[in-house]
PDB file of N, CA and C in Angstrom:
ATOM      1  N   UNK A   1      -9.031 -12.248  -3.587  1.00  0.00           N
ATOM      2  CA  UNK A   1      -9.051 -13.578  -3.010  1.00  0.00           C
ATOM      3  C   UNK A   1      -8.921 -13.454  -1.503  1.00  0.00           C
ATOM      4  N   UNK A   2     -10.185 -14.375  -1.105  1.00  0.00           N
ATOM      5  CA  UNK A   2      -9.599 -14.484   0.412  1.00  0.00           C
ATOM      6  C   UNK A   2      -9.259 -15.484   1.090  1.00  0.00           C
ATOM      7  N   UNK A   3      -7.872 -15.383   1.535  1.00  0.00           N
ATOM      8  CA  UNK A   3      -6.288 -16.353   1.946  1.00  0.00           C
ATOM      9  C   UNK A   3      -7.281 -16.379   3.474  1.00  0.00           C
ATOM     10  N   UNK A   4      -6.803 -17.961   3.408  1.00  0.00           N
ATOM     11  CA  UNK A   4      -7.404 -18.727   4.418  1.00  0.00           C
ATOM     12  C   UNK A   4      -6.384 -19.936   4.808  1.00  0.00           C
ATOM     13  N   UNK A   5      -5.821 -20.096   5.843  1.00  0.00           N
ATOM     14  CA  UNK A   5      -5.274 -21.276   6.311  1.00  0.00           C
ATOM     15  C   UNK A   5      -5.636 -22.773   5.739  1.00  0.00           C
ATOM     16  N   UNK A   6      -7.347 -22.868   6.107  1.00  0.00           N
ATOM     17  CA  UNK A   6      -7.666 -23.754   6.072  1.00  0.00           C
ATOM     18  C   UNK A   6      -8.293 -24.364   4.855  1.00  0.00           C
ATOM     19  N   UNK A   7      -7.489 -23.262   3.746  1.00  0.00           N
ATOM     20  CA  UNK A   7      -7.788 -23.987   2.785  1.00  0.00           C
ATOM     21  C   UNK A   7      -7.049 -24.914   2.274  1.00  0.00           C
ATOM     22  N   UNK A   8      -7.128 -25.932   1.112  1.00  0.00           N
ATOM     23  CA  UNK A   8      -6.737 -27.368   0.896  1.00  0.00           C
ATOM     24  C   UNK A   8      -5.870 -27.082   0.145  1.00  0.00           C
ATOM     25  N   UNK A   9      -5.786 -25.896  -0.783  1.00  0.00           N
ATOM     26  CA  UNK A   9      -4.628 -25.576  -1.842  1.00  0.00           C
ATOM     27  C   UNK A   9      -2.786 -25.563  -0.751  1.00  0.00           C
ATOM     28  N   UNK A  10      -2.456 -25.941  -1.497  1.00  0.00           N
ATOM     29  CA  UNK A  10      -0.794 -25.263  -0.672  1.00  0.00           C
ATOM     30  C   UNK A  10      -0.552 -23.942  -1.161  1.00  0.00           C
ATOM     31  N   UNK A  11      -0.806 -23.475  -2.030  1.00  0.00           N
ATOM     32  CA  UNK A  11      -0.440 -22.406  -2.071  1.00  0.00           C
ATOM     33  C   UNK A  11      -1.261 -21.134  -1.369  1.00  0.00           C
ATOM     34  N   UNK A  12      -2.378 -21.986  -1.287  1.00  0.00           N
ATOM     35  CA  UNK A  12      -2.988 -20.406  -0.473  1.00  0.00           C
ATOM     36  C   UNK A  12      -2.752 -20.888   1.174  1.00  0.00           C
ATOM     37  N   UNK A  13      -2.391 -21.798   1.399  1.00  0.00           N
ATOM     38  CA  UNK A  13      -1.731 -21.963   2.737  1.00  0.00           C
ATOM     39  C   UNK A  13      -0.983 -21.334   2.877  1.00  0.00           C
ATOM     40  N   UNK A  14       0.048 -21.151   1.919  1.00  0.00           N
ATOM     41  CA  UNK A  14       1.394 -20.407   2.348  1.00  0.00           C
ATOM     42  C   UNK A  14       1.231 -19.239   2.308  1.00  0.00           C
ATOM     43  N   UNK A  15       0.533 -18.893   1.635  1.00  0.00           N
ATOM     44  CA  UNK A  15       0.170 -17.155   0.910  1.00  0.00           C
ATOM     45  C   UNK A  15      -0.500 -16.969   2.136  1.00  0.00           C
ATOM     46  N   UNK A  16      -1.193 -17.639   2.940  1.00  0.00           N
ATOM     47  CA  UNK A  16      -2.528 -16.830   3.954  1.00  0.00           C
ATOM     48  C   UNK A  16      -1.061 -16.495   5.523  1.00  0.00           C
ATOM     49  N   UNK A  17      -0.140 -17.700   5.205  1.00  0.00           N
ATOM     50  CA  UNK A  17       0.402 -17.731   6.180  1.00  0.00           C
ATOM     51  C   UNK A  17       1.829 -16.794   6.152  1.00  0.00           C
ATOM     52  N   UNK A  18       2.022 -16.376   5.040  1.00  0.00           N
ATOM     53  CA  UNK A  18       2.805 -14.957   4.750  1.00  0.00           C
ATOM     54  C   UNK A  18       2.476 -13.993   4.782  1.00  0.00           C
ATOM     55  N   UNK A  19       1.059 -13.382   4.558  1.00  0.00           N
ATOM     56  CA  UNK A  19       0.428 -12.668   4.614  1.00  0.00           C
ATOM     57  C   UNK A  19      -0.175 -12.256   6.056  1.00  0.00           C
ATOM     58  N   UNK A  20      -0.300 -13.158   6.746  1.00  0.00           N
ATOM     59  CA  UNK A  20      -0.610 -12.804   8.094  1.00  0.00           C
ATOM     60  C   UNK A  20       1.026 -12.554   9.114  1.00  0.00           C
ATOM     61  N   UNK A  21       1.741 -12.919   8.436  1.00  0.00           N
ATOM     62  CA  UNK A  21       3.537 -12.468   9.154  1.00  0.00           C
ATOM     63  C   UNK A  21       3.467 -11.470   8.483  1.00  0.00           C
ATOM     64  N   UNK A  22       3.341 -10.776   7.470  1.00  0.00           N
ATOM     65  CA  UNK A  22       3.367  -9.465   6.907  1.00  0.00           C
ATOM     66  C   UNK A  22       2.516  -8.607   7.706  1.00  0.00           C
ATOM     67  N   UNK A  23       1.384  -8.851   7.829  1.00  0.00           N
ATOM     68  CA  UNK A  23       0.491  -7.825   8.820  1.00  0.00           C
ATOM     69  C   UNK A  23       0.658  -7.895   9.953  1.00  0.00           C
ATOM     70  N   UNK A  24       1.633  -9.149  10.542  1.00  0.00           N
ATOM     71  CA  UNK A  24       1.787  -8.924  12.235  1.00  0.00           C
ATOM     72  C   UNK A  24       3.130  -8.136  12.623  1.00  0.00           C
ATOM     73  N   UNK A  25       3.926  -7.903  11.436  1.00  0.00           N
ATOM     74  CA  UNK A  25       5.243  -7.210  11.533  1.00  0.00           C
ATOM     75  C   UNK A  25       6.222  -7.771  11.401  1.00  0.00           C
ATOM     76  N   UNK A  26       5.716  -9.095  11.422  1.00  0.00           N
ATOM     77  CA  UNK A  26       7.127 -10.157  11.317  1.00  0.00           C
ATOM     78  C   UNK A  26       8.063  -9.687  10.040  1.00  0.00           C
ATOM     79  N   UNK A  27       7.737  -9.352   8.716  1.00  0.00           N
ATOM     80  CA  UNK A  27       8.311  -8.801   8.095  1.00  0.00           C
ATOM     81  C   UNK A  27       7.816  -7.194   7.878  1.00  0.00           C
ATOM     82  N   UNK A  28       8.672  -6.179   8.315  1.00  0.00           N
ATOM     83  CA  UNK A  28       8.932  -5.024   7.665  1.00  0.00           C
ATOM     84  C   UNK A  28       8.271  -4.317   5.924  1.00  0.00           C
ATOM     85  N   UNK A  29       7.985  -2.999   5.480  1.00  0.00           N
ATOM     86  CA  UNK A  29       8.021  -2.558   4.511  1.00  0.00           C
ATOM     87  C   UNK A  29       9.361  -2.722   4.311  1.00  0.00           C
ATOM     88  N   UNK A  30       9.643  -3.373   2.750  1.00  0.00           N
ATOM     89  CA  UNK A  30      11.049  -2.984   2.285  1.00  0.00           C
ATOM     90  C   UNK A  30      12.191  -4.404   2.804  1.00  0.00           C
ATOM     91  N   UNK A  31      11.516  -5.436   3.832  1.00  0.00           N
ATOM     92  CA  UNK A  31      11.961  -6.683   3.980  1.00  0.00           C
ATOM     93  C   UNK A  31      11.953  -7.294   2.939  1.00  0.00           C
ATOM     94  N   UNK A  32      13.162  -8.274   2.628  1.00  0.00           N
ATOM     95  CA  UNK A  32      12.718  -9.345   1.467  1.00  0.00           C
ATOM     96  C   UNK A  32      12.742 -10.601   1.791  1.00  0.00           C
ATOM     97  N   UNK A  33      11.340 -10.975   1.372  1.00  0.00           N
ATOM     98  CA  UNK A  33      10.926 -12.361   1.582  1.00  0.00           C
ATOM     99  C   UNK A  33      11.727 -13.601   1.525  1.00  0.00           C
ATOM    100  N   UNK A  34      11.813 -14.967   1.961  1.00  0.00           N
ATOM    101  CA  UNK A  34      12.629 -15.847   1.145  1.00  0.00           C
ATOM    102  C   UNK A  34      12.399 -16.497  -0.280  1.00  0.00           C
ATOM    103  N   UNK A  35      13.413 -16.591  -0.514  1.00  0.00           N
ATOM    104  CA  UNK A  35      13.800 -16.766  -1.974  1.00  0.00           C
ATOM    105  C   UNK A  35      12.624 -18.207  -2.507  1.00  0.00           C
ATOM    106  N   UNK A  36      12.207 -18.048  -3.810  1.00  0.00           N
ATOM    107  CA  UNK A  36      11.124 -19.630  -4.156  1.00  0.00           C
ATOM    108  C   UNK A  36      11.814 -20.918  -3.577  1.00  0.00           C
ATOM    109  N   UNK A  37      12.977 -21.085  -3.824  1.00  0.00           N
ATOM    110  CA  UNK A  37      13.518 -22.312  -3.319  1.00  0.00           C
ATOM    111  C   UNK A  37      13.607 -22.465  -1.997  1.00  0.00           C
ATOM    112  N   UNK A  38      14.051 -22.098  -1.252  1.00  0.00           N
ATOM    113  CA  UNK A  38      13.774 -21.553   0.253  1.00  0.00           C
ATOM    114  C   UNK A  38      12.179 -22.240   0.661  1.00  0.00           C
ATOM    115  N   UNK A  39      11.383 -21.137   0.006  1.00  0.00           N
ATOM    116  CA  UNK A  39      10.441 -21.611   0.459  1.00  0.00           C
ATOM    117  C   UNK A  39       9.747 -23.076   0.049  1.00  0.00           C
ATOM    118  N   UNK A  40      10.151 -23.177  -1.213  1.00  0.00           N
ATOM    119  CA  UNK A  40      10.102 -24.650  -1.623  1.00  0.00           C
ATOM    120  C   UNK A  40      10.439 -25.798  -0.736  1.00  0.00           C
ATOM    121  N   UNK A  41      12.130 -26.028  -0.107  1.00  0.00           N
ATOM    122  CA  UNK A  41      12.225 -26.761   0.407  1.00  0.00           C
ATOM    123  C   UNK A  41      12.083 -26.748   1.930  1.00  0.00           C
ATOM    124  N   UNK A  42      11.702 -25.036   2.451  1.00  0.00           N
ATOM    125  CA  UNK A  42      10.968 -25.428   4.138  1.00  0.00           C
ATOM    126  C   UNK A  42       9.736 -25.936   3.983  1.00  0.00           C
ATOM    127  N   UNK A  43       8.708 -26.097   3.076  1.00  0.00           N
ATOM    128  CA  UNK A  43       7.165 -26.455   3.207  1.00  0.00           C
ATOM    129  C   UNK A  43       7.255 -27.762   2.231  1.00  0.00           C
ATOM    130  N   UNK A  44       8.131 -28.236   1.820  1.00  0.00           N
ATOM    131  CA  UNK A  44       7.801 -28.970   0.991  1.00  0.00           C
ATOM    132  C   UNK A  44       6.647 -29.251  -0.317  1.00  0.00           C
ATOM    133  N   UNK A  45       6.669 -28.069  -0.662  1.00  0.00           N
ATOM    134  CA  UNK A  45       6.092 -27.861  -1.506  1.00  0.00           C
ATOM    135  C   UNK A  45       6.706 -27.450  -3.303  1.00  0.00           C
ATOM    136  N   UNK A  46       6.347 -27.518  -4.395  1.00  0.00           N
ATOM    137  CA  UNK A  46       6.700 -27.455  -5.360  1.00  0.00           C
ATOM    138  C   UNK A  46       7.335 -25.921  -5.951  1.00  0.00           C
ATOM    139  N   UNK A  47       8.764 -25.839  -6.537  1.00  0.00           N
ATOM    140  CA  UNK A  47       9.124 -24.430  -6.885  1.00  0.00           C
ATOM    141  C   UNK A  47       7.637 -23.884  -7.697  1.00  0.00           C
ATOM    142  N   UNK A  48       6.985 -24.267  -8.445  1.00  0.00           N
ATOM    143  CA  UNK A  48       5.724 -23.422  -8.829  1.00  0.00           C
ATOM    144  C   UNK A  48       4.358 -23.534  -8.164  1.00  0.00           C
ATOM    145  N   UNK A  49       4.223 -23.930  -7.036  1.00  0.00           N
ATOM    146  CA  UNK A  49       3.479 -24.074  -6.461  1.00  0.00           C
ATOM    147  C   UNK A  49       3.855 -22.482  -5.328  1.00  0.00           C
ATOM    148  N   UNK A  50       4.928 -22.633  -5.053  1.00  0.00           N
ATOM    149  CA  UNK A  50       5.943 -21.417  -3.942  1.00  0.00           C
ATOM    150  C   UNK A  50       5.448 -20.021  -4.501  1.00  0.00           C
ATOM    151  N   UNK A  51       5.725 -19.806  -5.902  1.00  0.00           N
ATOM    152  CA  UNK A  51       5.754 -18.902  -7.043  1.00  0.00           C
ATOM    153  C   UNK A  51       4.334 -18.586  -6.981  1.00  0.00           C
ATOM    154  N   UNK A  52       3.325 -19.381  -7.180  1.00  0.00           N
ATOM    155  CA  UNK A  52       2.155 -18.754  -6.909  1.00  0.00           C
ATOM    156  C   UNK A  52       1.382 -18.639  -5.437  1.00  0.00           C
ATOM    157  N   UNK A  53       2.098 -18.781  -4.594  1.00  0.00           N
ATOM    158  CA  UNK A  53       1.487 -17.827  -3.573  1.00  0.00           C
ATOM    159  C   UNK A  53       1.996 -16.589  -3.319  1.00  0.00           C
ATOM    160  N   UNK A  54       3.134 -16.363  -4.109  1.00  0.00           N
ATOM    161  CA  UNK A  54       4.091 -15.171  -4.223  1.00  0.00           C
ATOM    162  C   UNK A  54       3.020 -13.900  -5.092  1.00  0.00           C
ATOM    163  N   UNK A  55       2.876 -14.725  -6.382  1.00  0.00           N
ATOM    164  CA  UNK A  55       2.179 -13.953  -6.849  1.00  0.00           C
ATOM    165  C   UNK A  55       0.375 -13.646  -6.431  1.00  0.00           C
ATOM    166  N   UNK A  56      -0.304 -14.306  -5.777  1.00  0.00           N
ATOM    167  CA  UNK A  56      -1.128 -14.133  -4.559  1.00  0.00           C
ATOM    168  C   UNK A  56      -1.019 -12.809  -3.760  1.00  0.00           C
ATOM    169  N   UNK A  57      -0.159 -13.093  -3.301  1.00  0.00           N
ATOM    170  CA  UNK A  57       0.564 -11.466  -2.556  1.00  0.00           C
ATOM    171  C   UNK A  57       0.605 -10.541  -3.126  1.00  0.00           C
ATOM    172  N   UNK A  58       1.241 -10.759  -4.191  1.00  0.00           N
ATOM    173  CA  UNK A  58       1.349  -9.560  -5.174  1.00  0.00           C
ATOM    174  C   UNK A  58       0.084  -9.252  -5.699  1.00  0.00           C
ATOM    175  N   UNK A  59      -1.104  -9.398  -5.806  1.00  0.00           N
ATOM    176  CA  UNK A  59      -1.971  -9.388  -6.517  1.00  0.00           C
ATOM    177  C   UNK A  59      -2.743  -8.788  -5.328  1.00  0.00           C
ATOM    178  N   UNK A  60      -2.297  -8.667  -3.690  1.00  0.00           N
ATOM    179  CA  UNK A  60      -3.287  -8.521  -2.778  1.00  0.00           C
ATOM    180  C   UNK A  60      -2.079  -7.336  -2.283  1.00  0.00           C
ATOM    181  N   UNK A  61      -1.588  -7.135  -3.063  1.00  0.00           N
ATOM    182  CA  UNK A  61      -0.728  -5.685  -2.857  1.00  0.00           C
ATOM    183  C   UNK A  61       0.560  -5.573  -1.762  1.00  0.00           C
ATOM    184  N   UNK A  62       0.734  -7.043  -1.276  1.00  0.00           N
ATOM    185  CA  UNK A  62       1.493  -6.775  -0.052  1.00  0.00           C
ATOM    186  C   UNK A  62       3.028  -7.271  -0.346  1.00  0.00           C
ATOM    187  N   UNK A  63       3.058  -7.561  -1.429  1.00  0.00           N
ATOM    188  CA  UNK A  63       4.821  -7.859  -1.745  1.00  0.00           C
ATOM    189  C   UNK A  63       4.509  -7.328  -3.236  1.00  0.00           C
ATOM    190  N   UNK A  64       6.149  -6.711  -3.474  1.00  0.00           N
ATOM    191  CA  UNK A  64       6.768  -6.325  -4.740  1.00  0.00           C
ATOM    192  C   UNK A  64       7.801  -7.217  -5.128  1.00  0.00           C
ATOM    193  N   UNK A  65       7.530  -7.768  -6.761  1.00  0.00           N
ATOM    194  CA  UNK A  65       8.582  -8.263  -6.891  1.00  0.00           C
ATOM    195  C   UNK A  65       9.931  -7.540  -8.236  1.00  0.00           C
ATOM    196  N   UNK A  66      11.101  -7.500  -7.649  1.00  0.00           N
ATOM    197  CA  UNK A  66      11.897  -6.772  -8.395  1.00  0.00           C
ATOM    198  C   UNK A  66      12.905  -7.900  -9.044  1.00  0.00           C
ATOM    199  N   UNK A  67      12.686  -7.984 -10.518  1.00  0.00           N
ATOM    200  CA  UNK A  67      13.354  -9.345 -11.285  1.00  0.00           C
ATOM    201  C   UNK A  67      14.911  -9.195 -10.706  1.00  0.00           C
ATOM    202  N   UNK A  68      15.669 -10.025 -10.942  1.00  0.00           N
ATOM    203  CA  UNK A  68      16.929 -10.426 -10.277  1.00  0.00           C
ATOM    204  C   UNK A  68      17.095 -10.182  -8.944  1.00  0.00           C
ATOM    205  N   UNK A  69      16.264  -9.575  -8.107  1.00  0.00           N
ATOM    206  CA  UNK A  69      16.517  -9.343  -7.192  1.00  0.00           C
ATOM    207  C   UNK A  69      15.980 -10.008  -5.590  1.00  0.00           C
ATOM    208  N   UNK A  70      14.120 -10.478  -6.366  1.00  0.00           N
ATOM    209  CA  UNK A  70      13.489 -10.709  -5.061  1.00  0.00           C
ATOM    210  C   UNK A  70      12.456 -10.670  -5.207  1.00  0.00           C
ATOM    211  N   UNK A  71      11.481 -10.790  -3.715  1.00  0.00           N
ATOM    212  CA  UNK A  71       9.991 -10.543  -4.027  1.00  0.00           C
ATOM    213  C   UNK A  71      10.112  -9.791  -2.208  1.00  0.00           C
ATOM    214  N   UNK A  72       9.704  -8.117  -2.006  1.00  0.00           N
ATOM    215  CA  UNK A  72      10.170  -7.468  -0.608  1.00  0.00           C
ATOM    216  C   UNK A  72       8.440  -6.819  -0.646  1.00  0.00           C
ATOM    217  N   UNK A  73       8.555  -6.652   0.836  1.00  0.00           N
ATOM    218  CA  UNK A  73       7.247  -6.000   1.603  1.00  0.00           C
ATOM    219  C   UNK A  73       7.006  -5.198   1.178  1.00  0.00           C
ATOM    220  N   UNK A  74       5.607  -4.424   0.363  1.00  0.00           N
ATOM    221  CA  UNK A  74       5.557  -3.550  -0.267  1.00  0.00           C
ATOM    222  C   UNK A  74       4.701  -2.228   1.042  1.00  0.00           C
ATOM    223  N   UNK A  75       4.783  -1.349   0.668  1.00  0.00           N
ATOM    224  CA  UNK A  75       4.237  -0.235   1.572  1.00  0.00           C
ATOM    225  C   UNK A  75       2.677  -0.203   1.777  1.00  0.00           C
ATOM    226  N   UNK A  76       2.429  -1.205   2.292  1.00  0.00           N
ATOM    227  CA  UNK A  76       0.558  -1.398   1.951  1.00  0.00           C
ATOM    228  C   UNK A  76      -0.046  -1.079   3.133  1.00  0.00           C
ATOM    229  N   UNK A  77      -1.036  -0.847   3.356  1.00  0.00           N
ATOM    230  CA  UNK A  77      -2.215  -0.439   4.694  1.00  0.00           C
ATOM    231  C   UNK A  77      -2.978  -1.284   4.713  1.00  0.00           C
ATOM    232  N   UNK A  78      -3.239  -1.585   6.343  1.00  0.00           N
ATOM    233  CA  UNK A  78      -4.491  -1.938   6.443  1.00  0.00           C
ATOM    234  C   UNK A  78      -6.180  -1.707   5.901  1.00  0.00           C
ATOM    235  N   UNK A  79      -6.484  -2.616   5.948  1.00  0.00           N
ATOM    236  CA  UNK A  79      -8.153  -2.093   5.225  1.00  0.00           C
ATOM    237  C   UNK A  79      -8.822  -2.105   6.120  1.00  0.00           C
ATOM    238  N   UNK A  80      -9.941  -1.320   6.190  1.00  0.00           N
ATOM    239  CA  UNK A  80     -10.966  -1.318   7.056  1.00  0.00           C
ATOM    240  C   UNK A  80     -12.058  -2.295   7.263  1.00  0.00           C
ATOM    241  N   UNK A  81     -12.438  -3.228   7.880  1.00  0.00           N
ATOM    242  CA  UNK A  81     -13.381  -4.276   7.537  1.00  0.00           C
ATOM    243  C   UNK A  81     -14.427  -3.989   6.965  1.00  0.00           C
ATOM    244  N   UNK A  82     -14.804  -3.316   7.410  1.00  0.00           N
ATOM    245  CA  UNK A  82     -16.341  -2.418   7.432  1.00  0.00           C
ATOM    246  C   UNK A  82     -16.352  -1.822   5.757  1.00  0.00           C
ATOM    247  N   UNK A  83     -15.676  -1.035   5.696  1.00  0.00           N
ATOM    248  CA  UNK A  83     -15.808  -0.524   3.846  1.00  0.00           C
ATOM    249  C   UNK A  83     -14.556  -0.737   2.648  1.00  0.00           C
ATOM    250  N   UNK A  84     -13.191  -1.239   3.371  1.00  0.00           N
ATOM    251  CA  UNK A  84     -12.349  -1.983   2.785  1.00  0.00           C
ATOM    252  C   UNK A  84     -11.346  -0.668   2.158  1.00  0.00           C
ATOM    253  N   UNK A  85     -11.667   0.092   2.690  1.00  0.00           N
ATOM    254  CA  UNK A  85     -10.875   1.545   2.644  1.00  0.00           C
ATOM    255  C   UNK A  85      -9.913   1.664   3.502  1.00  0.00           C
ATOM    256  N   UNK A  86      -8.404   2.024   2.893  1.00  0.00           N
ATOM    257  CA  UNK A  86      -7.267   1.987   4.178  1.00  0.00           C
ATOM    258  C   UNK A  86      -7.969   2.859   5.612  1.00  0.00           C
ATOM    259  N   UNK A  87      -7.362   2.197   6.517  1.00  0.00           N
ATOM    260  CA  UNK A  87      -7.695   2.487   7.706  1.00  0.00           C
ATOM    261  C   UNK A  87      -6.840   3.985   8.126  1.00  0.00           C
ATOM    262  N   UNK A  88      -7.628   4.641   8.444  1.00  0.00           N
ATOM    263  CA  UNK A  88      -6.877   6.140   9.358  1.00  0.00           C
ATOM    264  C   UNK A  88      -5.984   6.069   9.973  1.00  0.00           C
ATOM    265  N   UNK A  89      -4.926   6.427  10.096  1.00  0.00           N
ATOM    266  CA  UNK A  89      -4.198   6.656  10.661  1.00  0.00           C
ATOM    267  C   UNK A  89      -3.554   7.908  11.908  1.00  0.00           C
ATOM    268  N   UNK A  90      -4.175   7.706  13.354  1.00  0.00           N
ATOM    269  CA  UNK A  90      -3.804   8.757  13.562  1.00  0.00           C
ATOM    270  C   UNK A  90      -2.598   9.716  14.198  1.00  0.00           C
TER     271      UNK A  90
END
């Protein structure tokens, strides 16, 4: 899926807009995200509505979620635009 701001869903609002704080550094590998309710009541948006942009993420590899515990930055790479292969590192 590709997370876009300007799309009309809330949840891929939030997901495009976590996802781009994840790739700018705002959160860390190994950071943990805020909690569904948290994010529920800063966006005003619905506890299962929150939940699936969570799982969005998870599905686009960039958060892990560990039951009782959380949903934290998972160790992911950039992709390459061009062939979508992690990017080199040098």
């Amino acid at each position: 899926m590709i997370l876009s701001r300007s799309d009309p869903r809330a949840y891929v609002k939030l997901a495009a807009r976590l996802a781009e704080e994840i790739k700018a550094g705002m959160y860390a590998v190994g950071d943990q995200l805020p909690a569904i309710d948290r994010l529920r009541d800063e966006n005003g948006i619905s506890r299962q509505t929150a939940g699936k942009s969570l799982c969005v993420l998870r599905a686009e590899g960039l958060i892990e979620r560990f039951p009782g515990l959380g949903h934290f930055v998972a160790d992911w790479q950039p992709r390459s635009a061009d062939t979508g292969a992690p990017e080199e590192t040098p």
